[in-house]
Protein backbone atom coordinates (compact mmCIF):
# COMPACT_ATOMS: atom_id res chain seq x y z
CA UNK A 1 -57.81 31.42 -288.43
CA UNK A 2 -59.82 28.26 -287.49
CA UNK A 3 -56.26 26.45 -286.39
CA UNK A 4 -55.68 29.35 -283.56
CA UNK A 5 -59.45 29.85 -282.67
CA UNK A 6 -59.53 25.90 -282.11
CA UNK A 7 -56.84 24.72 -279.64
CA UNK A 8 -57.69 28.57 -277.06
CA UNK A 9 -61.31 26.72 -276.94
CA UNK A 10 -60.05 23.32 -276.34
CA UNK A 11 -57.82 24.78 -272.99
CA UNK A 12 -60.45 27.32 -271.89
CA UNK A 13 -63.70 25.10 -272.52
CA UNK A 14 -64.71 21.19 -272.54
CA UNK A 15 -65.59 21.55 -276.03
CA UNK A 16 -65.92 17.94 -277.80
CA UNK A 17 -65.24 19.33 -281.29
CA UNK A 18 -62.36 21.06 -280.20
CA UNK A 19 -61.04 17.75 -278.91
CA UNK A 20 -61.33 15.57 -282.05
CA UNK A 21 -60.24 18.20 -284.03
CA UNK A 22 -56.61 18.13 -282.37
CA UNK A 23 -56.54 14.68 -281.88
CA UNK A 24 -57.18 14.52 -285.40
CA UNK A 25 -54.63 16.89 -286.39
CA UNK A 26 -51.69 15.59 -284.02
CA UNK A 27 -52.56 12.08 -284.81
CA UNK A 28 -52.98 10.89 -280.93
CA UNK A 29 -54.75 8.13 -279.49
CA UNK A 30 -57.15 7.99 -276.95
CA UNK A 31 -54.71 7.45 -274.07
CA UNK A 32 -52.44 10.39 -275.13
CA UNK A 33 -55.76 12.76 -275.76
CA UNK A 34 -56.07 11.77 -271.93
CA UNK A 35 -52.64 12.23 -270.73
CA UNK A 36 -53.29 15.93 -272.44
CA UNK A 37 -56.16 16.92 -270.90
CA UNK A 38 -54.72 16.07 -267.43
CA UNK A 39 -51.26 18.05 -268.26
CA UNK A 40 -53.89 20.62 -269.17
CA UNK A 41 -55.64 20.52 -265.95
CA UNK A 42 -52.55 20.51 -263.71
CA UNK A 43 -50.66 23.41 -265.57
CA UNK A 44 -54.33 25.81 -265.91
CA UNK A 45 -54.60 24.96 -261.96
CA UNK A 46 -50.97 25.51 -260.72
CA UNK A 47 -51.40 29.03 -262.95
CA UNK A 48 -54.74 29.47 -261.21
CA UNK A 49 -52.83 28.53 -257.77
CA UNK A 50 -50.07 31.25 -258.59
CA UNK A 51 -51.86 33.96 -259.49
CA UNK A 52 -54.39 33.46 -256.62
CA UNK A 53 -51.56 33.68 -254.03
């Protein structure tokens, strides 16, 4: 249960733990932990953007 309750906190919250755990798990590095959380940001805004308008 821990492996779904994880990554929904890690896209809905800044949560550190949440963080290192994927990183951990996928095996990324810094820089791709990065490009994920930006990817993250543009796809929760554009979904914010849509469903606003």
């Amino acid at each position: 249960m821990d492996w779904i309750v994880r990554p929904i906190r890690a896209v809905f919250f800044a949560d550190e733990q949440a963080f290192n755990w994927i990183q951990k798990k996928l095996g990324l590095s810094n820089y791709q932990m990065a490009a994920l959380v930006w990817v993250k940001g543009v796809v929760i805004g554009l979904l914010l953007g849509w469903w606003l308008l």
